[in-house]
C-alpha atoms as a PDB file:
ATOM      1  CA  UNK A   1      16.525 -23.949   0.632  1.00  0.00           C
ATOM      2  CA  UNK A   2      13.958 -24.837   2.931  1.00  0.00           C
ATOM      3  CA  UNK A   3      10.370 -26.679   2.742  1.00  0.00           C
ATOM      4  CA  UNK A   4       7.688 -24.656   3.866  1.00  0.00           C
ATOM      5  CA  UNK A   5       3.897 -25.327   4.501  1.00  0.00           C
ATOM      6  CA  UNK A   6       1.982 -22.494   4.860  1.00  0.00           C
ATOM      7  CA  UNK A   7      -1.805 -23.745   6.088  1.00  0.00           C
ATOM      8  CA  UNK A   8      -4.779 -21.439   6.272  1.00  0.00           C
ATOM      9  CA  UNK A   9      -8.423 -21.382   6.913  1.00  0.00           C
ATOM     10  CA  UNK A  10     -10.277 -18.279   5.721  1.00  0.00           C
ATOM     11  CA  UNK A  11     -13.652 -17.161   6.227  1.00  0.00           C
ATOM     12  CA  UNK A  12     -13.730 -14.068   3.382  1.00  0.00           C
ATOM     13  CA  UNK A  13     -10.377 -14.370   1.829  1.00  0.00           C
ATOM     14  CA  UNK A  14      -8.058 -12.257   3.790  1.00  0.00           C
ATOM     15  CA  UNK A  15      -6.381 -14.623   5.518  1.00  0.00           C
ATOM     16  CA  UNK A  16      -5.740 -16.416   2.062  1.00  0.00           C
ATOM     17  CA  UNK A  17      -4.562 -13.400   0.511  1.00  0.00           C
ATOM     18  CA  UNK A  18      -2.052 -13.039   3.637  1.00  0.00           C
ATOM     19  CA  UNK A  19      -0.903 -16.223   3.300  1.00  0.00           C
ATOM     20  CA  UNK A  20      -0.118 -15.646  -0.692  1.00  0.00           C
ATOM     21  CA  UNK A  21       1.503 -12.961   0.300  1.00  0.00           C
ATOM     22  CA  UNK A  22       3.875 -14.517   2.923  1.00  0.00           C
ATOM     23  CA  UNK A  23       4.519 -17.419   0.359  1.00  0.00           C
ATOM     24  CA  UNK A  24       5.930 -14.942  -2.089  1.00  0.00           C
ATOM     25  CA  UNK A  25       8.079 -13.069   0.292  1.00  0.00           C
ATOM     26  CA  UNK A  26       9.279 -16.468   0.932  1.00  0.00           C
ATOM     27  CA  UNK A  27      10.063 -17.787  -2.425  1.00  0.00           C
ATOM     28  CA  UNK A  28      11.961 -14.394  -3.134  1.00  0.00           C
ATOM     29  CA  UNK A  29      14.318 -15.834  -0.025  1.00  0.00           C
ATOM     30  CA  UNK A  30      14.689 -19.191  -2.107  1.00  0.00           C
ATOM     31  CA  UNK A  31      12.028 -21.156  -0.331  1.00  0.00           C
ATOM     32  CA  UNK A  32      10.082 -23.764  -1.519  1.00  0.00           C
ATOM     33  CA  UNK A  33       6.530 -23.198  -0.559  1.00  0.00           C
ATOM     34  CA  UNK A  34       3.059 -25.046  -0.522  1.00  0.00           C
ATOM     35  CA  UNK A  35      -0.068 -23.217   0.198  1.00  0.00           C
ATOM     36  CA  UNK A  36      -2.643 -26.069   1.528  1.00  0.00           C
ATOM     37  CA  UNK A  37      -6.686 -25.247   3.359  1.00  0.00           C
ATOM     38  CA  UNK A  38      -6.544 -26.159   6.874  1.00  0.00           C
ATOM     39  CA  UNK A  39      -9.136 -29.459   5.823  1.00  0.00           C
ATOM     40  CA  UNK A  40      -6.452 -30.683   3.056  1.00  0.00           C
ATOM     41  CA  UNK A  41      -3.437 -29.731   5.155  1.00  0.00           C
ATOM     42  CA  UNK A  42      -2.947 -33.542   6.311  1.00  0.00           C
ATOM     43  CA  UNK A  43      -3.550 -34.877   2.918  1.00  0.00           C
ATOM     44  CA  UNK A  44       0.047 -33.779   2.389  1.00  0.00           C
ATOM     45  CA  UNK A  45       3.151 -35.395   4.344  1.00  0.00           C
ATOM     46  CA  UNK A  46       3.936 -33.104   6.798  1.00  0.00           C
ATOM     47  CA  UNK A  47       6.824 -34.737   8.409  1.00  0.00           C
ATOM     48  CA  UNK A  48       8.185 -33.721   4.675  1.00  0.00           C
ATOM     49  CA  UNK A  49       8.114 -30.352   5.144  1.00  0.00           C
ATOM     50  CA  UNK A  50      11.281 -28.519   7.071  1.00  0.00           C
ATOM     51  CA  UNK A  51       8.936 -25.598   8.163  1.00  0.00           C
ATOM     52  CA  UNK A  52       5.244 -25.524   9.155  1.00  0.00           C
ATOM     53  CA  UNK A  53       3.299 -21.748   9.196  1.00  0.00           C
ATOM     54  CA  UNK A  54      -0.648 -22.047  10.142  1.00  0.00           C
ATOM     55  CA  UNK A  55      -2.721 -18.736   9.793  1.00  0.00           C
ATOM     56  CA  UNK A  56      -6.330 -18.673  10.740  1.00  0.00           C
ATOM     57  CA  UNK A  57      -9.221 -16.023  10.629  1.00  0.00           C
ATOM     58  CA  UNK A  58     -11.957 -15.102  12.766  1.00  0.00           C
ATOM     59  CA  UNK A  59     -15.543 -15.054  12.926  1.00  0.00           C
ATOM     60  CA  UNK A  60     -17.682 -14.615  16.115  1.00  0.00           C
ATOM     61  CA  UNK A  61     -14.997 -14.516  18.115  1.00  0.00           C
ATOM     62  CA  UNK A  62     -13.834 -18.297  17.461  1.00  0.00           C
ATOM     63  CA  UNK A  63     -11.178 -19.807  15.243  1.00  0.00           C
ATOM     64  CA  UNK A  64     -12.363 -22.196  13.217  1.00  0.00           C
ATOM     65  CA  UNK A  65     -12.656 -25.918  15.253  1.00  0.00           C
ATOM     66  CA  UNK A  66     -11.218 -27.014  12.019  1.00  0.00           C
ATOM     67  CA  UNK A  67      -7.885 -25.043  13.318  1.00  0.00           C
ATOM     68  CA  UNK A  68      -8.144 -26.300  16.995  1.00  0.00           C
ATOM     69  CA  UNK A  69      -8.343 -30.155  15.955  1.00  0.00           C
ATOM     70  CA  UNK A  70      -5.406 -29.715  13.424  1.00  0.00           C
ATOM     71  CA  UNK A  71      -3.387 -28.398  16.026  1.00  0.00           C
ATOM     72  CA  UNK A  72      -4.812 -30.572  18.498  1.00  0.00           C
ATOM     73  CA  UNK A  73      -4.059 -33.939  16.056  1.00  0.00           C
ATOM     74  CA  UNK A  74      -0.339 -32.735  14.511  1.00  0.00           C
ATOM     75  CA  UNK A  75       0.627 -30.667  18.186  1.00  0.00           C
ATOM     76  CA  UNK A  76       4.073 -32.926  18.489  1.00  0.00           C
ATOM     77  CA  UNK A  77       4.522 -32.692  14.578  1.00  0.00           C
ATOM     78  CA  UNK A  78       4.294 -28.729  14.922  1.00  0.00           C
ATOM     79  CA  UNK A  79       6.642 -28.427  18.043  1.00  0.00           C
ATOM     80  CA  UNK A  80       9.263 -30.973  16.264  1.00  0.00           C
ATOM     81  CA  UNK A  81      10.004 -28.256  13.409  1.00  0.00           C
ATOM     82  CA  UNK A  82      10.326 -24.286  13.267  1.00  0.00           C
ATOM     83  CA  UNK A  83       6.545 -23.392  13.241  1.00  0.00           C
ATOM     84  CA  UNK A  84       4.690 -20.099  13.174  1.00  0.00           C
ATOM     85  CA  UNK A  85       1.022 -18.581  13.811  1.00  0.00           C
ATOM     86  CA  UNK A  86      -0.654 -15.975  12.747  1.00  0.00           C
ATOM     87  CA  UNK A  87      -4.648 -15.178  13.604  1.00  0.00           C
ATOM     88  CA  UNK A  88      -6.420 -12.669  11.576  1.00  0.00           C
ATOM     89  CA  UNK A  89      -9.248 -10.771  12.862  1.00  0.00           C
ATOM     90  CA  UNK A  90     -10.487  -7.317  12.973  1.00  0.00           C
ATOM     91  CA  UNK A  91     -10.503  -5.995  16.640  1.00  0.00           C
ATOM     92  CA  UNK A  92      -6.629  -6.145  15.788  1.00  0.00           C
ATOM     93  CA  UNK A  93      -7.253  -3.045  14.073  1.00  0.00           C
ATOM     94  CA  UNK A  94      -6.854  -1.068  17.193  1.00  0.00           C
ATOM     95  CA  UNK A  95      -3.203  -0.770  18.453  1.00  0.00           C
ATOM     96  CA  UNK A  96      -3.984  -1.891  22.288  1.00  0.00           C
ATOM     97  CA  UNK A  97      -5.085  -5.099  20.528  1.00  0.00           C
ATOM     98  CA  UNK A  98      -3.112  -5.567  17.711  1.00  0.00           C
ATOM     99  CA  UNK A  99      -0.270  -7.579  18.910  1.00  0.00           C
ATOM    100  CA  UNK A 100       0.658 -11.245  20.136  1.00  0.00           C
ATOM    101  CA  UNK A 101       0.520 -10.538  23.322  1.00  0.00           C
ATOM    102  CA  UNK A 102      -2.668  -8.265  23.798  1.00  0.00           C
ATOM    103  CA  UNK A 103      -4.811  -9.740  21.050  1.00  0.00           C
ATOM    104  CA  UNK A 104      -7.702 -11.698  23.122  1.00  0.00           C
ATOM    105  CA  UNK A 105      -8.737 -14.025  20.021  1.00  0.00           C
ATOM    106  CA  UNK A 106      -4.865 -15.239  19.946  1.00  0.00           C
ATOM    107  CA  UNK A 107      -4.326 -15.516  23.867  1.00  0.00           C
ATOM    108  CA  UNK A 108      -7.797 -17.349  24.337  1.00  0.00           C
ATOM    109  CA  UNK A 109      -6.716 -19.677  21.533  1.00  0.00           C
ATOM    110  CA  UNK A 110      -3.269 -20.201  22.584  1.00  0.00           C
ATOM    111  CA  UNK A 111      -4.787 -21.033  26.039  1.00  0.00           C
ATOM    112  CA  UNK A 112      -7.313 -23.579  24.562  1.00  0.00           C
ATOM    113  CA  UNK A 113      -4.582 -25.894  22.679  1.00  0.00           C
ATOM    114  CA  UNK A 114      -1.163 -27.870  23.895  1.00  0.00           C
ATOM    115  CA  UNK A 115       0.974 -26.442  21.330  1.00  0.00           C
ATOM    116  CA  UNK A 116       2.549 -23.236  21.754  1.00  0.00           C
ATOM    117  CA  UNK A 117       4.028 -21.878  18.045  1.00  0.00           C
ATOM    118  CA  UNK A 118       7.622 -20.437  17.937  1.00  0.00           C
ATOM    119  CA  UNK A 119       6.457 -17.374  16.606  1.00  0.00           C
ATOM    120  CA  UNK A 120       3.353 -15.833  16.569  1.00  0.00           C
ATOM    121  CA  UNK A 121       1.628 -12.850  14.786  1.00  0.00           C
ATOM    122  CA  UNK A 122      -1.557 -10.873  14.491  1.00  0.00           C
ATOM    123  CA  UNK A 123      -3.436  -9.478  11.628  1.00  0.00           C
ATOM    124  CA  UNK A 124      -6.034  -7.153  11.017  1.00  0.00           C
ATOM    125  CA  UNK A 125      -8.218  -8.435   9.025  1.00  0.00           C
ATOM    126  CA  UNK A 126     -11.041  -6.390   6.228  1.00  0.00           C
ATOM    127  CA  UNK A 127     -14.643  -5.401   6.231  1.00  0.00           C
ATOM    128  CA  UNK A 128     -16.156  -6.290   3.243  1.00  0.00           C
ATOM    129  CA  UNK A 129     -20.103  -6.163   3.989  1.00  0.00           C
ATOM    130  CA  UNK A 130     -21.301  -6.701   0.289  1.00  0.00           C
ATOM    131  CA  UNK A 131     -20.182 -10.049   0.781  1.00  0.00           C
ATOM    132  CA  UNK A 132     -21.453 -10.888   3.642  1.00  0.00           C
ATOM    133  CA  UNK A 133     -24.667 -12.859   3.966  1.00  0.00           C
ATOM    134  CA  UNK A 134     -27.371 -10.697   4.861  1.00  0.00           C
ATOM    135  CA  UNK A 135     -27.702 -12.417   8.732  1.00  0.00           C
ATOM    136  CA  UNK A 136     -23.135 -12.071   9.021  1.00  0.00           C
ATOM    137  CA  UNK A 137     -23.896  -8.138   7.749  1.00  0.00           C
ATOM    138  CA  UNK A 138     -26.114  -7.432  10.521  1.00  0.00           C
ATOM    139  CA  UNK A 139     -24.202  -8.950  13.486  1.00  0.00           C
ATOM    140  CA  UNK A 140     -20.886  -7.936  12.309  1.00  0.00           C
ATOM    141  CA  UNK A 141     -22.344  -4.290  11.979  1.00  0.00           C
ATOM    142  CA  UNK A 142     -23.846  -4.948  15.465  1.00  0.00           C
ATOM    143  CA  UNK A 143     -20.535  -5.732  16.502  1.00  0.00           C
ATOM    144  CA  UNK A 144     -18.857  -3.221  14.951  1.00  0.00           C
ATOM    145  CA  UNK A 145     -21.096  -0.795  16.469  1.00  0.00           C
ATOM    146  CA  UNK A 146     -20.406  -1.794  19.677  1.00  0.00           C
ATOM    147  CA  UNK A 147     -16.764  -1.294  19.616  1.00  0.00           C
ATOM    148  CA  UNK A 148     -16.808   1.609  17.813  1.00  0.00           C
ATOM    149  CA  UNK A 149     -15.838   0.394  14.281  1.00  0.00           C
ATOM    150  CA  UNK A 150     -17.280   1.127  10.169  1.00  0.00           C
ATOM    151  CA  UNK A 151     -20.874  -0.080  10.093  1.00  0.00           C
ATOM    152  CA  UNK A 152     -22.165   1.256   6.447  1.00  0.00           C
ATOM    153  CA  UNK A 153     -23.784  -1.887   5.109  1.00  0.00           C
ATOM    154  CA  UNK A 154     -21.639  -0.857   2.074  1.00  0.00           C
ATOM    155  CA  UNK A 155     -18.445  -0.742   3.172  1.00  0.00           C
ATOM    156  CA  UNK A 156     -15.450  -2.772   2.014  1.00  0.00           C
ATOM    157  CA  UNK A 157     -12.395  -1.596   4.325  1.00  0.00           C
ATOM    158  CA  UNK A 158      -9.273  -3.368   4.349  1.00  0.00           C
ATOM    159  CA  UNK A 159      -7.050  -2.803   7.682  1.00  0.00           C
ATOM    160  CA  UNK A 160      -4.431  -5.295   6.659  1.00  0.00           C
ATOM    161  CA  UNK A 161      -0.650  -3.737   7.421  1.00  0.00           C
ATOM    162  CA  UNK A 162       0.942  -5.320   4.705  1.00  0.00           C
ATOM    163  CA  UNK A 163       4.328  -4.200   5.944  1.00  0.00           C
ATOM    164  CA  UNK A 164       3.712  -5.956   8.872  1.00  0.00           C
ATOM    165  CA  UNK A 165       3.460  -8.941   6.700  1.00  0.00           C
ATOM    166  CA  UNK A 166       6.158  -8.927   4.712  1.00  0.00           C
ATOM    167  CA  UNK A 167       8.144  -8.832   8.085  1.00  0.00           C
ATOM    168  CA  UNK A 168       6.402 -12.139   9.554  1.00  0.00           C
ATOM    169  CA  UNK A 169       7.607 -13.699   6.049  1.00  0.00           C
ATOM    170  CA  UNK A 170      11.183 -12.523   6.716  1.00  0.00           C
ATOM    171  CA  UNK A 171      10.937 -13.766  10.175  1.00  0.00           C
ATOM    172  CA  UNK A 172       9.303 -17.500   8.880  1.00  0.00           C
ATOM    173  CA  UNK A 173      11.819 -17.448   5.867  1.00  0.00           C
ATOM    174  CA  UNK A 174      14.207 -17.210   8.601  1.00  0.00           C
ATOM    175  CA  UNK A 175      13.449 -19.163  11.233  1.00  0.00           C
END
């Protein structure tokens, strides 16, 4: 049985709901799992921890700098043990963009840290406008507009492949 951190940040709750997800798949392999914001992740001891997974959302294009400096602070930490990412974001809804290696959020953030995680994932994220603040509703409708995605001020769509999840938790169970 293995340690596992899983650290998030979330914008709207996706990525969090992702990351419960993958900590159940987990614990059904016999891990033991702790589920920790991206702000309180170093409040725990991570040199404790046998396994480190970090997800992170987008907004506008950017990871949150509260990601970057994590990584930036704990990079020799994260490259000591078996570590994963995972990026959630919605123009990973379209195929052509929807994997490690063609997902322009994860490659410009890859390029803009030392650290380079063991195994890496993408996730499409949801659309959930009645949420949204009304200034976020506009420009994400703007930019949904502009590359061709749901812009009904009322819709809530959720393009989350939840298979594809359970198989990144199999594959950080694993590693």
């Amino acid at each position: 049985m293995a340690t596992i951190l899983l650290i998030y940040s979330s914008t709207d709750g996706q990525t969090l709901r992702i990351c419960q997800h993958l900590q159940h798949i987990i614990e059904d392999c016999g891990h033991k799992t702790t589920l920790a914001p991206v702000e309180q992740a170093a409040q725990h001891d991570l040199s404790a921890f046998d396994k480190i997974a970090l997800g992170a959302s987008i907004r506008y294009g950017k990871h949150s700098p509260m990601v970057r400096d994590f990584v930036q602070r704990h990079a020799a930490l994260l490259d000591s043990k078996p570590n994963a990412f995972f990026s959630v974001n919605l123009v990973a809804r379209k195929p052509e963009k929807s994997q490690p290696t063609t997902n322009p959020y994860l490659l410009k953030f890859l390029r803009q840290i030392e650290w380079q995680p063991k195994h890496l994932a993408v996730f499409a994220g949801k659309i959930n406008y009645p949420v949204y603040s009304p200034l976020d509703r506009l420009v994400i409708r703007l930019i949904m507009w502009m590359t061709h995605g749901p812009t009904q001020p009322d819709a809530v769509i959720e393009f989350t492949d939840w298979a594809q999840v359970e198989s990144f938790g199999q594959v950080i169970a694993d590693m």
